[in-house]
Each structure stands twice: as C-alpha cells, then as structure tokens.
C-alpha atoms as a PDB file:
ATOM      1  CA  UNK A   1      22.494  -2.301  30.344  1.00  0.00           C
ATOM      2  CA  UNK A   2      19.734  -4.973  30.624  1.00  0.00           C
ATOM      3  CA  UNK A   3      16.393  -3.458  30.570  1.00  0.00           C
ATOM      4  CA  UNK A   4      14.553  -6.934  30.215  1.00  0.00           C
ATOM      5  CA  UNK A   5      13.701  -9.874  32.577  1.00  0.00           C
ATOM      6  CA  UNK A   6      16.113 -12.830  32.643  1.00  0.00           C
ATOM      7  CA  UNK A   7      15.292 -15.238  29.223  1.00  0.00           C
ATOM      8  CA  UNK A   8      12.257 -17.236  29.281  1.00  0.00           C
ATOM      9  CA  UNK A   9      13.893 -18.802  26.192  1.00  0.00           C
ATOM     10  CA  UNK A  10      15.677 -22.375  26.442  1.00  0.00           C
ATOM     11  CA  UNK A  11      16.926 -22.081  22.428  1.00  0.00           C
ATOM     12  CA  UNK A  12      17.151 -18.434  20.592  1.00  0.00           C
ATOM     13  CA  UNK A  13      17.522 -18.859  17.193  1.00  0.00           C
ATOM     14  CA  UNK A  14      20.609 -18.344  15.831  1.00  0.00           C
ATOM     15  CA  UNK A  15      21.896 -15.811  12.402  1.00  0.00           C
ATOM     16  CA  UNK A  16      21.806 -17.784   9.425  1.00  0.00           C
ATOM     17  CA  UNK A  17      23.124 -15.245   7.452  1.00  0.00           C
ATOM     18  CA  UNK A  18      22.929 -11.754   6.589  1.00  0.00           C
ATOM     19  CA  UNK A  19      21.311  -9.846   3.330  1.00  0.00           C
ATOM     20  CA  UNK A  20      21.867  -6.431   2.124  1.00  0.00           C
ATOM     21  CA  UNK A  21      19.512  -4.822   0.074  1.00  0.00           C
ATOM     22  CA  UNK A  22      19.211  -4.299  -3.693  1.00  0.00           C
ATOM     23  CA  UNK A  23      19.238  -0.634  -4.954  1.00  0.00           C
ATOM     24  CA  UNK A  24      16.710  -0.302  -7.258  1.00  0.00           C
ATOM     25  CA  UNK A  25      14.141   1.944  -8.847  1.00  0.00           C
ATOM     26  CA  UNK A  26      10.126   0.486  -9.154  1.00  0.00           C
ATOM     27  CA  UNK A  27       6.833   2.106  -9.950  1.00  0.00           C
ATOM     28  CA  UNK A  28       7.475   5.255 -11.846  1.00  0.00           C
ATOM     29  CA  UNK A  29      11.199   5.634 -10.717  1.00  0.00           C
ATOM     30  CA  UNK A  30      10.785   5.541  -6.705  1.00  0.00           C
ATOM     31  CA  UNK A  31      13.716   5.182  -5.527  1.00  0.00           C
ATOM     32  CA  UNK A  32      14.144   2.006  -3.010  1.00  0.00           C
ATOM     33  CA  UNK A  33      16.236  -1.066  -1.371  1.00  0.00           C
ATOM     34  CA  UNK A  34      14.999  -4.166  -2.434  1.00  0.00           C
ATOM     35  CA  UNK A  35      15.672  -6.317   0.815  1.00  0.00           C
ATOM     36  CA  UNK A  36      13.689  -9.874   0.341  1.00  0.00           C
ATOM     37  CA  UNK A  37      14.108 -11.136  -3.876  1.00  0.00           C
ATOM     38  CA  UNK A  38      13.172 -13.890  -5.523  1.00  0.00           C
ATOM     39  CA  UNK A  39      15.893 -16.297  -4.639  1.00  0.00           C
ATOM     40  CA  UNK A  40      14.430 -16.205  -0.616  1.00  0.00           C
ATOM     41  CA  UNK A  41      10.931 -16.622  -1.388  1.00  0.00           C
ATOM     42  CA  UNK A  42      11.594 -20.448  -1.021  1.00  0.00           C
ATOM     43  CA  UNK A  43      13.674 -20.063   2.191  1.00  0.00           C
ATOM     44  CA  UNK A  44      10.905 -17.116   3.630  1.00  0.00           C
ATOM     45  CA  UNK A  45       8.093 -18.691   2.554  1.00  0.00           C
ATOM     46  CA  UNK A  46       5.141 -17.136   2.884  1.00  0.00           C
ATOM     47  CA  UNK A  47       7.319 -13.676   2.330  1.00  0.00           C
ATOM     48  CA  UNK A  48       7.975 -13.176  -1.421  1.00  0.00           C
ATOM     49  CA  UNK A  49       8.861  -9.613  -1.637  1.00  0.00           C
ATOM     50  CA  UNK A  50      10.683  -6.863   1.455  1.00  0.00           C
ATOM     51  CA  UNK A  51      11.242  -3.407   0.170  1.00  0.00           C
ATOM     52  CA  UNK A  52      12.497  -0.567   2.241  1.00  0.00           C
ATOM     53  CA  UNK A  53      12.124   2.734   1.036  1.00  0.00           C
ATOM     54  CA  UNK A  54      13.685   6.154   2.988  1.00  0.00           C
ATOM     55  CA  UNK A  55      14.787   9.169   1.645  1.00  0.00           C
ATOM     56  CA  UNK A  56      13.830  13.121   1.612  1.00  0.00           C
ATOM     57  CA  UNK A  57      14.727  13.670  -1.635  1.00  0.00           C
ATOM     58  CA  UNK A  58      11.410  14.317  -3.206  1.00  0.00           C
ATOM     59  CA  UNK A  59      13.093  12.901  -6.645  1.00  0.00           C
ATOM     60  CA  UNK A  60      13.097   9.447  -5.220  1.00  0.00           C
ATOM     61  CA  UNK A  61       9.420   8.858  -4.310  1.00  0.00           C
ATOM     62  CA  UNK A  62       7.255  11.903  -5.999  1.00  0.00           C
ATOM     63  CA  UNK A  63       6.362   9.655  -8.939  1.00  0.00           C
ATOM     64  CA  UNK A  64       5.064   7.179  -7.324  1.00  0.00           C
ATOM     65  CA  UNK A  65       3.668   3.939  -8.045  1.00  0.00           C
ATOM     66  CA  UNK A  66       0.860   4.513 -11.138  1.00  0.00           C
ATOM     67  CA  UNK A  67      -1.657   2.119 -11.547  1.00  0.00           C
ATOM     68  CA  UNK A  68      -0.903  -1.478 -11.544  1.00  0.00           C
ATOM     69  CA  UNK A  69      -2.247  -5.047 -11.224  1.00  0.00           C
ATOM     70  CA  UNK A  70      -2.211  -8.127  -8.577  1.00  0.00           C
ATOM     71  CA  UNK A  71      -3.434 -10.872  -8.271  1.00  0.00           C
ATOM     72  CA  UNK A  72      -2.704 -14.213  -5.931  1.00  0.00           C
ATOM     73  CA  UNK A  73      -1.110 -12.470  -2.772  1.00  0.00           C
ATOM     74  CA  UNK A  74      -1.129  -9.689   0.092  1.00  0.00           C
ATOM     75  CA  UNK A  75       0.704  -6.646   0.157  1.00  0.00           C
ATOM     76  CA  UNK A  76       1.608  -4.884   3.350  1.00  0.00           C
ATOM     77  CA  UNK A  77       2.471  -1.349   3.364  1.00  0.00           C
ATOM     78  CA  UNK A  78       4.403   0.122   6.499  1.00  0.00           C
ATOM     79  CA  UNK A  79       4.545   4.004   6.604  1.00  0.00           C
ATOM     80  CA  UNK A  80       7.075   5.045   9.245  1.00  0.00           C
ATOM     81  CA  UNK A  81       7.125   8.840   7.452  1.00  0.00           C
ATOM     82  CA  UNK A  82       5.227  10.537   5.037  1.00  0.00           C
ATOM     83  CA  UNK A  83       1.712   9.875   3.080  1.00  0.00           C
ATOM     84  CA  UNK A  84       0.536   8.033   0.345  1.00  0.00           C
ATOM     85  CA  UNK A  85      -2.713   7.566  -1.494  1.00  0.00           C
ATOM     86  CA  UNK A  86      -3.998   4.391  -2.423  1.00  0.00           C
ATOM     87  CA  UNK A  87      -7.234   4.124  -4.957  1.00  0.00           C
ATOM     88  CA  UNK A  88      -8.210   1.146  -6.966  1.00  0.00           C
ATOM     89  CA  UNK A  89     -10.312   0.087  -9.683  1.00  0.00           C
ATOM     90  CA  UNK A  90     -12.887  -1.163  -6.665  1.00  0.00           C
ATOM     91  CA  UNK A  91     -13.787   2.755  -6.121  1.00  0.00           C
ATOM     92  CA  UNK A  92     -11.562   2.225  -3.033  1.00  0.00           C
ATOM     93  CA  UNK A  93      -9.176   5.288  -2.010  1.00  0.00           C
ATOM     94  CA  UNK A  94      -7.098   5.816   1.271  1.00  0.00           C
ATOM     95  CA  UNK A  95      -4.657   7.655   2.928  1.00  0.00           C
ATOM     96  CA  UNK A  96      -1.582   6.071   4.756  1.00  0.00           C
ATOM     97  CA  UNK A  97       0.151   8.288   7.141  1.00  0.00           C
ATOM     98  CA  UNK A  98       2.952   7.915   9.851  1.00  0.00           C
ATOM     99  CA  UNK A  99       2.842   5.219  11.693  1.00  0.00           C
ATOM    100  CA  UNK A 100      -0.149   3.770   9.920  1.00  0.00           C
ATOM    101  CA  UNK A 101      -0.576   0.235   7.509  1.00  0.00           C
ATOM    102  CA  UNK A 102      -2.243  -0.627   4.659  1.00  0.00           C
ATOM    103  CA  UNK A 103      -2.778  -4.175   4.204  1.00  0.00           C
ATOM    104  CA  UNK A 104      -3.887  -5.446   0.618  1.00  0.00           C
ATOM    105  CA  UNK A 105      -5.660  -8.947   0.233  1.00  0.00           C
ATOM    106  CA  UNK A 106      -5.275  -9.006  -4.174  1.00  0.00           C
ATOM    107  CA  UNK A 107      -6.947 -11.844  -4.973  1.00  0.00           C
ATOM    108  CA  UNK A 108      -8.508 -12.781  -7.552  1.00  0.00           C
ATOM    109  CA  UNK A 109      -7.318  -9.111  -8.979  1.00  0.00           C
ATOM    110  CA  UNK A 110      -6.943  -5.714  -8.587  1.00  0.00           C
ATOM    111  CA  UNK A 111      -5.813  -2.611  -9.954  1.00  0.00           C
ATOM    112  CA  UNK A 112      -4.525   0.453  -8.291  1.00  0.00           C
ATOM    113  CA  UNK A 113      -2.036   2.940  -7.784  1.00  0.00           C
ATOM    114  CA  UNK A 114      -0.061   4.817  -5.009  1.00  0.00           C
ATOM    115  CA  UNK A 115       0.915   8.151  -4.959  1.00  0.00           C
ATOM    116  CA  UNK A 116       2.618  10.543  -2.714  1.00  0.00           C
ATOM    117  CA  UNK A 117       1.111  13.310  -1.550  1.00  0.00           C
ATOM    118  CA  UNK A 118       3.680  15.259  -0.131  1.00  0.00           C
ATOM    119  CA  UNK A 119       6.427  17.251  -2.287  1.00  0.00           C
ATOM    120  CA  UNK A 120       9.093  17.690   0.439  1.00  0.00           C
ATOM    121  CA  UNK A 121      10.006  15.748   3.457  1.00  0.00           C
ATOM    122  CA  UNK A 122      11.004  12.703   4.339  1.00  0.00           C
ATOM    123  CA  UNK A 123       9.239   9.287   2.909  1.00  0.00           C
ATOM    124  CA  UNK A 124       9.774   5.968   4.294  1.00  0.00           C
ATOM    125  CA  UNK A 125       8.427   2.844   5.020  1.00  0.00           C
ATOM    126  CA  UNK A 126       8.112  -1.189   3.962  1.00  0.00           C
ATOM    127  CA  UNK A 127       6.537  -2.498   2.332  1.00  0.00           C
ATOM    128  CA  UNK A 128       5.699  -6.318   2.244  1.00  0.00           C
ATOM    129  CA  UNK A 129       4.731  -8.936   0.247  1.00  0.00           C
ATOM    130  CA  UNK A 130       2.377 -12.072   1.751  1.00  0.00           C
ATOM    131  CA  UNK A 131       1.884 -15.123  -0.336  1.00  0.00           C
ATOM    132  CA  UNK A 132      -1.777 -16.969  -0.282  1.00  0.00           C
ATOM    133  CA  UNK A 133      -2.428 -20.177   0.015  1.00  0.00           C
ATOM    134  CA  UNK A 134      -4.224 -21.544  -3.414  1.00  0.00           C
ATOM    135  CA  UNK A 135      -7.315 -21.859  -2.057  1.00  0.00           C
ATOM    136  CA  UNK A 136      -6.905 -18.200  -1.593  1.00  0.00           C
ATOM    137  CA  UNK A 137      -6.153 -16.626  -4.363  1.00  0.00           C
ATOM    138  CA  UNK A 138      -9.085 -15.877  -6.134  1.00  0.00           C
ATOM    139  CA  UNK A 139     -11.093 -14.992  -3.454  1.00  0.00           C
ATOM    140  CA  UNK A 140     -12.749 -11.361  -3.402  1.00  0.00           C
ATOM    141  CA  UNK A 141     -10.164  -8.500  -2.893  1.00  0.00           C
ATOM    142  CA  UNK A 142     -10.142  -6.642   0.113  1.00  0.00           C
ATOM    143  CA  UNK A 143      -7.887  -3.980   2.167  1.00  0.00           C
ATOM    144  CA  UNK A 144      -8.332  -2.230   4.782  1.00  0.00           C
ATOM    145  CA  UNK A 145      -6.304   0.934   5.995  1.00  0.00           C
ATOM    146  CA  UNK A 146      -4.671   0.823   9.625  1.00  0.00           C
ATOM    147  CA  UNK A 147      -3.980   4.482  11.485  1.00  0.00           C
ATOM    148  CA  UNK A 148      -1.173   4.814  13.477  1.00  0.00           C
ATOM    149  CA  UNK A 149      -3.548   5.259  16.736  1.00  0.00           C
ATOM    150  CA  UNK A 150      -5.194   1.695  15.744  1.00  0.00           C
ATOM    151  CA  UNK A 151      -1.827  -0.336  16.078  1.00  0.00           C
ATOM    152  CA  UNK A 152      -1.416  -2.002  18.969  1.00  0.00           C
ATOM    153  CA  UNK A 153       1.860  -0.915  21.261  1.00  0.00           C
ATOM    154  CA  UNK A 154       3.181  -1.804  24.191  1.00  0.00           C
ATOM    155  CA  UNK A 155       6.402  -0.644  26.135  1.00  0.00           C
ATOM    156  CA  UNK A 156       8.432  -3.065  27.987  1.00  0.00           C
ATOM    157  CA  UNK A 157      11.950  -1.512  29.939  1.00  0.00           C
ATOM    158  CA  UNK A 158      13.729   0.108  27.474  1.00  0.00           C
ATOM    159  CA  UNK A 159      11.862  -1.642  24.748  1.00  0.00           C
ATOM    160  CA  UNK A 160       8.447  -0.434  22.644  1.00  0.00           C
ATOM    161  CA  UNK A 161       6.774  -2.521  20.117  1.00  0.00           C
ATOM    162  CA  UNK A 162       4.192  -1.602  17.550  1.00  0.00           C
ATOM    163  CA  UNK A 163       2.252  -5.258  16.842  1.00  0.00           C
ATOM    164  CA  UNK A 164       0.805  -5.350  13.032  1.00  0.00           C
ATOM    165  CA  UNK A 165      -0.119  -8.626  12.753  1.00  0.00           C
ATOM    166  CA  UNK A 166      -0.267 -11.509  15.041  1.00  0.00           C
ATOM    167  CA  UNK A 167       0.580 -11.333  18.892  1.00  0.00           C
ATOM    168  CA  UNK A 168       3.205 -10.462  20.903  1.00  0.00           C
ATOM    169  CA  UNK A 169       3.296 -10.869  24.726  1.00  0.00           C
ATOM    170  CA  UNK A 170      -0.129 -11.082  25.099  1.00  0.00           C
ATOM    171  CA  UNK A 171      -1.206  -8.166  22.830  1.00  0.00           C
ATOM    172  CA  UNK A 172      -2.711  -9.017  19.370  1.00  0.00           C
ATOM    173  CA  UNK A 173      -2.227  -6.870  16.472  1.00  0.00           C
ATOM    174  CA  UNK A 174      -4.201  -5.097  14.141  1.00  0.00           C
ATOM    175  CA  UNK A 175      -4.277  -8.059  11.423  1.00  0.00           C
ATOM    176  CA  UNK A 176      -4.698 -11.973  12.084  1.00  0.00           C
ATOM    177  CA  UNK A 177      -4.172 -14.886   9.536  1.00  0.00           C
ATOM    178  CA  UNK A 178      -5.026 -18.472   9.942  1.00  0.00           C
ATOM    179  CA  UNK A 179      -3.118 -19.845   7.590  1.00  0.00           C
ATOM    180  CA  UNK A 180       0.207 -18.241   7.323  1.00  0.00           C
ATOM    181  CA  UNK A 181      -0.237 -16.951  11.005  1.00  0.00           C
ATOM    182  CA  UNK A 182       2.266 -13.784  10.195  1.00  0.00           C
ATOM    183  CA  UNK A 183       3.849 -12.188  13.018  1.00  0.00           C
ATOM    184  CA  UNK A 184       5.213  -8.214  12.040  1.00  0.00           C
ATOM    185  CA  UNK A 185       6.705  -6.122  14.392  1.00  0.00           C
ATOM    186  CA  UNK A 186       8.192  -2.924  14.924  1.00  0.00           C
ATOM    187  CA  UNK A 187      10.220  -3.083  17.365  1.00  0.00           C
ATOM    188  CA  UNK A 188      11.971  -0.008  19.136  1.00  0.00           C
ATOM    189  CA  UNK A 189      15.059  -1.125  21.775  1.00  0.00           C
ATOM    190  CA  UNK A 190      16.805   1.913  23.764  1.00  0.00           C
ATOM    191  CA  UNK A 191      20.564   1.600  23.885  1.00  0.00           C
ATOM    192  CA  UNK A 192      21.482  -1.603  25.391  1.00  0.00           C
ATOM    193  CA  UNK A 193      17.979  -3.061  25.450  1.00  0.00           C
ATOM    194  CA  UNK A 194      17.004  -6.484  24.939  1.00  0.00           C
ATOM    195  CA  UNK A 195      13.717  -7.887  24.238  1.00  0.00           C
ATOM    196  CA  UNK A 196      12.493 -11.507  23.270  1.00  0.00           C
ATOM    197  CA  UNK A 197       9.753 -13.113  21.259  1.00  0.00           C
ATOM    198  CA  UNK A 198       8.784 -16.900  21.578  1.00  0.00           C
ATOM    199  CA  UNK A 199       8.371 -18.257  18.153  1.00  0.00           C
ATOM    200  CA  UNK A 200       6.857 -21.611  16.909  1.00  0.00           C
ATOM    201  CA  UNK A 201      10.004 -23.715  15.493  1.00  0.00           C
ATOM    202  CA  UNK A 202       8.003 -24.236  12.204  1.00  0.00           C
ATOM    203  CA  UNK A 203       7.723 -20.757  11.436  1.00  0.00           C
ATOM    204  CA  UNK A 204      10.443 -19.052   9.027  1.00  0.00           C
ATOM    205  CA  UNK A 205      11.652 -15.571  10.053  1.00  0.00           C
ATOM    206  CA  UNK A 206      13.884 -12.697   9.654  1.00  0.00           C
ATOM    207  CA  UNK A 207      14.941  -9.442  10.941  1.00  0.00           C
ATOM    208  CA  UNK A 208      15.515  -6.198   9.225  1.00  0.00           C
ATOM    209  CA  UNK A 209      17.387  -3.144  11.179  1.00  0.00           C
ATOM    210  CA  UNK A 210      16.232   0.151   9.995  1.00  0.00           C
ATOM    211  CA  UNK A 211      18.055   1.967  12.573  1.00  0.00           C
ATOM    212  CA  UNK A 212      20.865   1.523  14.819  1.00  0.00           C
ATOM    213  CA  UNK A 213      22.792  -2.054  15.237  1.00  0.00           C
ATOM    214  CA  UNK A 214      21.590  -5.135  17.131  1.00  0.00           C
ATOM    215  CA  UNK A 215      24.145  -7.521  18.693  1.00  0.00           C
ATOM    216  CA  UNK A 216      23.089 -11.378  18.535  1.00  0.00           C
ATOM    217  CA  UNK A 217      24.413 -14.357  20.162  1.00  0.00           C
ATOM    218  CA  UNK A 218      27.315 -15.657  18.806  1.00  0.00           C
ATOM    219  CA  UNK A 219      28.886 -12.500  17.942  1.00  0.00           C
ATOM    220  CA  UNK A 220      27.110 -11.020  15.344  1.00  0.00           C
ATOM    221  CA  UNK A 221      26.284  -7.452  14.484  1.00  0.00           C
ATOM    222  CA  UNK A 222      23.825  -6.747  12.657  1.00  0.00           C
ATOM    223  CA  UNK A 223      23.967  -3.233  11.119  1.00  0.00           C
ATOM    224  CA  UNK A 224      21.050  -1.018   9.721  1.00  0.00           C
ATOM    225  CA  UNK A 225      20.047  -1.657   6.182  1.00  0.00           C
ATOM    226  CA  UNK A 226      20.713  -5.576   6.768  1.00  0.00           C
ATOM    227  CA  UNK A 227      18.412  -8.485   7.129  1.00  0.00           C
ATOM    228  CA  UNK A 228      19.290 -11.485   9.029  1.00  0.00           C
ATOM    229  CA  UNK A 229      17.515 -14.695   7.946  1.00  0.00           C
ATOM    230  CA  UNK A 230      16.641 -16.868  11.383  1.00  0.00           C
ATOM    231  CA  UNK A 231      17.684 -20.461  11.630  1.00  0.00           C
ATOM    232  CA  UNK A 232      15.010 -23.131  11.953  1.00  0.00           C
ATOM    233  CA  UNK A 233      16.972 -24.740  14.290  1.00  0.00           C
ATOM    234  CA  UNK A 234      14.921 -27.920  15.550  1.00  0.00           C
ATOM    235  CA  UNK A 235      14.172 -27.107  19.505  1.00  0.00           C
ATOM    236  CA  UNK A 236      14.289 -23.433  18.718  1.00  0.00           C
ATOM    237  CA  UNK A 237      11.397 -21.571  20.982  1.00  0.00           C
ATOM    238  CA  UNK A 238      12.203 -18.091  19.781  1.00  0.00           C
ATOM    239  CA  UNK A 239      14.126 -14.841  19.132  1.00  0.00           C
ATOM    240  CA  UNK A 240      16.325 -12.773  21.454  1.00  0.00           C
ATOM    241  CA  UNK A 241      17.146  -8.954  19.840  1.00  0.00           C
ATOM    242  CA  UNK A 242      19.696  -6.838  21.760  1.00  0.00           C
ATOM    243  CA  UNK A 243      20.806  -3.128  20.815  1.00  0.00           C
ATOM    244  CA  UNK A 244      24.042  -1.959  20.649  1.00  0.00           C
ATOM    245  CA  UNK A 245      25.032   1.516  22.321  1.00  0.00           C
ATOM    246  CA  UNK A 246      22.948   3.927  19.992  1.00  0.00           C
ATOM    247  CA  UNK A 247      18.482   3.358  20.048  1.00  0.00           C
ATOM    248  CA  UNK A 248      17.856   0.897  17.584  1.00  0.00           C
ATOM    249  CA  UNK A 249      14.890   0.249  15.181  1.00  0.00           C
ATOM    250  CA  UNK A 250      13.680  -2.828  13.410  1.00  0.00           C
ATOM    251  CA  UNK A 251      11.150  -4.858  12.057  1.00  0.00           C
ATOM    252  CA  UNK A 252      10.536  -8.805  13.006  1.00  0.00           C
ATOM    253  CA  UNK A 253       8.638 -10.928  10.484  1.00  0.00           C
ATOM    254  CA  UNK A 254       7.684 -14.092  10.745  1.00  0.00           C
ATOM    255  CA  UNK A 255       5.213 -16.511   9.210  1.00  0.00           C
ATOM    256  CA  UNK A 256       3.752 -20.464   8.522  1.00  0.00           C
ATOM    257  CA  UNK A 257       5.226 -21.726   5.525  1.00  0.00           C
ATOM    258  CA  UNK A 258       2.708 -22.710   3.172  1.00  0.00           C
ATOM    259  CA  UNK A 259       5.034 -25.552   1.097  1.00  0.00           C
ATOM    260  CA  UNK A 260       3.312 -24.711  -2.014  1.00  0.00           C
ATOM    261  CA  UNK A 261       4.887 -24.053  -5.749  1.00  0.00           C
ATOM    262  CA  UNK A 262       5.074 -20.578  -6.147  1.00  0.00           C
ATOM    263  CA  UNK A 263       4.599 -19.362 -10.166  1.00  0.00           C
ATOM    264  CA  UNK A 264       5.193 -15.837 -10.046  1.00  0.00           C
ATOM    265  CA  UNK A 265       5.024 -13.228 -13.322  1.00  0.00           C
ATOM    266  CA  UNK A 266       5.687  -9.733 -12.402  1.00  0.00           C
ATOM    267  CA  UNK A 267       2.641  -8.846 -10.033  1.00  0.00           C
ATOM    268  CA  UNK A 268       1.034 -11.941 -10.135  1.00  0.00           C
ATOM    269  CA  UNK A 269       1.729 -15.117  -8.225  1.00  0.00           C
ATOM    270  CA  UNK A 270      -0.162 -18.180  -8.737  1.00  0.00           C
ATOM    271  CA  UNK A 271       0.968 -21.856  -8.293  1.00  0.00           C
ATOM    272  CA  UNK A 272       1.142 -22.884 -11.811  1.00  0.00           C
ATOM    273  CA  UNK A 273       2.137 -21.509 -15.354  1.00  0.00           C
ATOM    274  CA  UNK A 274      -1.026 -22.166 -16.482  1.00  0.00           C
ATOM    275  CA  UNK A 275      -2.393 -19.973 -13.515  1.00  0.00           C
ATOM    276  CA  UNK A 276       0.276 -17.146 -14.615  1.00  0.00           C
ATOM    277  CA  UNK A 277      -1.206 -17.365 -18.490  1.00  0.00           C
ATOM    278  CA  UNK A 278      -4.655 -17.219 -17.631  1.00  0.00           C
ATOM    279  CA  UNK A 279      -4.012 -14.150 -15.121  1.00  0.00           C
ATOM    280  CA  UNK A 280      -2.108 -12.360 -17.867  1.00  0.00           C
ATOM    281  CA  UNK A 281      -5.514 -12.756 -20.136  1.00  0.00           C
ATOM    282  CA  UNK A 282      -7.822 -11.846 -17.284  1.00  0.00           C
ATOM    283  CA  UNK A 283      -5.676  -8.661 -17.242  1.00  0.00           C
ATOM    284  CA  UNK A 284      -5.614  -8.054 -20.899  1.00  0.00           C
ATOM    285  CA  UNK A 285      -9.640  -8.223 -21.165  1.00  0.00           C
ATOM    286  CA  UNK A 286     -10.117  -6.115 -18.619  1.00  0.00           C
END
C-alpha cells in the first residue's frame, strides 16, 4: 500500500550503514541504549550524543539523572512516555510529560538534574545532544519546556509527523536554529506508508526506528533499535522512509555541519583543550 503522492524527489539518499545501540547505564544507573557515540560526532556533526531510553521497569530509570554540569552545547530531551523533572542551579524547574520536549541551550554553564517522577510505568524517550558553534558557547543559558499540545503535527495518508525543530512540508516546528538549522522529527507511518522529506545535500542526517521496520531503497531493512546514517550523496535532494507491514515509529534528524574541532570532556564540549581545562576550573570554583 502507497498512502503518499508519487516522489517529488529526483535523488533519495541512500543507507550508508547501520548502528545498533550501546547498552549502557548513565546518571545514577538509568538504564539506556546509547545510539550516536563519540566515534560519529565527526560524521553527524552537529549531533554529538543519541540516547534512547524505554523500559517499565522502574529499576532502570527511578534514579535518575542527579545534578550535573554542561557547558558548550544543547541538549534535547524527547519524552514519548512518562515524566521527568528538570531544575537547575538558575532557579529553573519543569516538568516533561508525554509527548512533550525540553530543549537545553548550556552555554556558558549550567547545573541541574533530572528526575523521574513516576514509580511505575513505562519511561521512554531521546534524548539528544546539539553541538554550538564557538561563538556560541558561552553565551547565557537558556531552556525552554515544549508540551505535547505545543508541537507542531500534521497527518499526511497514512503518515503523522510531530515537527520539533525546523520545518517539514510547510509546517515549522517548535524550535528554529540559524546556524546548525536542525531538522527533528517524529515520524509515525501506518503499515505500508511512505512519506518523504526534501533535504539540503549539505546537511548530515540519520534515522533511528523506535518501532516497527522501515524498508529503503536498495533493499534494506531497517529494524527497530537501529540507526541508519544517510549518505551525502552529491545531487541528493532528500529522504524517502517506507514501513514495512506492522505501524512503524521513528525519529529523523538532521542538521548543518558546523566543521569545527570538537574538544569534548565528559559534559563539556569546547573547541580546544585549553577550553576543556578552563571549564573544568570554572566548575570546580563554583
């Protein structure tokens, strides 16, 4: 089944390859999948960091993620189920709650700390990591928290998408960048659906099934709990997803590379090792 209109694309990108995810435990022991690592943050730049979290095993998330520092980038956090409180050493506090985004501008520095507040249930979500270009990162920090009801959606056919950041077929999303322009969807395909999103050739991208199995050109499937890195194919105008025969989930990221070094220690990133030392003494003096 075809729910879409014919292609308006001349060149979809093509499967580079495929990642599977990292088990690993973070914060105070929350259990996770470690998707996007260090050794793509060249390849994804401006991405440095994908985790995917999901599980209703209260043993895996209740501990949360105590306080902790930043500085030099923009974290992204995705809640498809559950809540989790955000305060930081700003005076700000939130709650995040299905379907809703928190997105963190660290800066020059800040301290905070998530923590579930649920003791049962299901808790999952993304969350991402968005470098800064250097004449960013010690600007003022900032964040703002994004309800569910405040994200832009739209349903085409047999295909709904939830628009974060940038713009997709006309409708913009909750958060716009000029510099690294970052595109995030969530992007919902009914069995057999197809949907496409034009892309500008410069941009690096991948795609990460949380649900389901999407079928790409070529031959590949790509099951859930994979990411598939995007060629940057010269000509390329854009990406073509199509689900298999169950309703599949997944996000599409997508962003201007910003070609700069990236230092990174930990929870800081910075462009230099002299950036790194003076962040760590920041930290240390309070």
């Amino acid at each position: 089944m075809n729910t879409m209109a014919p292609s308006s694309l001349n060149q979809p990108r093509r499967v580079e390859h495929l990642v599977a995810g990292q088990p690993t435990r973070d914060g105070a022991g929350v259990q996770l999948s470690r998707v996007l690592t260090r050794n793509l943050q060249r390849r994804l730049d401006p991405f440095l960091m994908l985790d995917h979290f999901s599980s209703d095993n209260p043993d895996d998330y209740i501990a949360g993620f105590p306080e902790h520092p930043h500085r030099g980038f923009e974290t992204v956090t995705y809640m498809l189920q559950g809540r989790i409180r955000h305060r930081d050493s700003a005076g700000n506090e939130g709650l995040v709650t299905d379907g809703g985004v928190q997105w963190m501008t660290a800066g020059r520095g800040v301290i905070h700390s998530e923590t579930p507040e649920q003791t049962d249930g299901r808790m999952a979500g993304f969350q991402l990591w968005l470098n800064l270009p250097a004449r960013d990162k010690l600007r003022e920090p900032w964040y703002r928290d994004i309800a569910s009801t405040e994200v832009p959606t739209y349903t085409l056919g047999g295909v709904t998408v939830r628009v974060i950041a940038g713009e997709s077929h006309g409708v913009k999303g909750a958060v716009q960048r000029a510099v690294t322009e970052p595109l995030y969807l969530d992007v919902h395909l009914a069995p057999g659906a197809r949907f496409e999103q034009p892309l500008p050739a410069t941009h690096n991208a991948f795609l990460y099934v949380y649900e389901g199995a999407l079928q790409h050109d070529g031959g590949c499937l790509q099951p859930a709990g994979r990411m598939a890195v995007l060629a940057n194919t010269p000509g390329s105008d854009g990406v073509r997803l199509q689900a298999g025969d169950a309703s599949t989930r997944a996000i599409l990221v997508a962003g201007q590379p910003l070609g700069e070094p990236i230092a990174q220690h930990g929870p800081f990133v910075m462009n230099t090792e002299a950036e790194l030392l003076q962040a760590v003494r920041d930290f240390q003096s309070g």
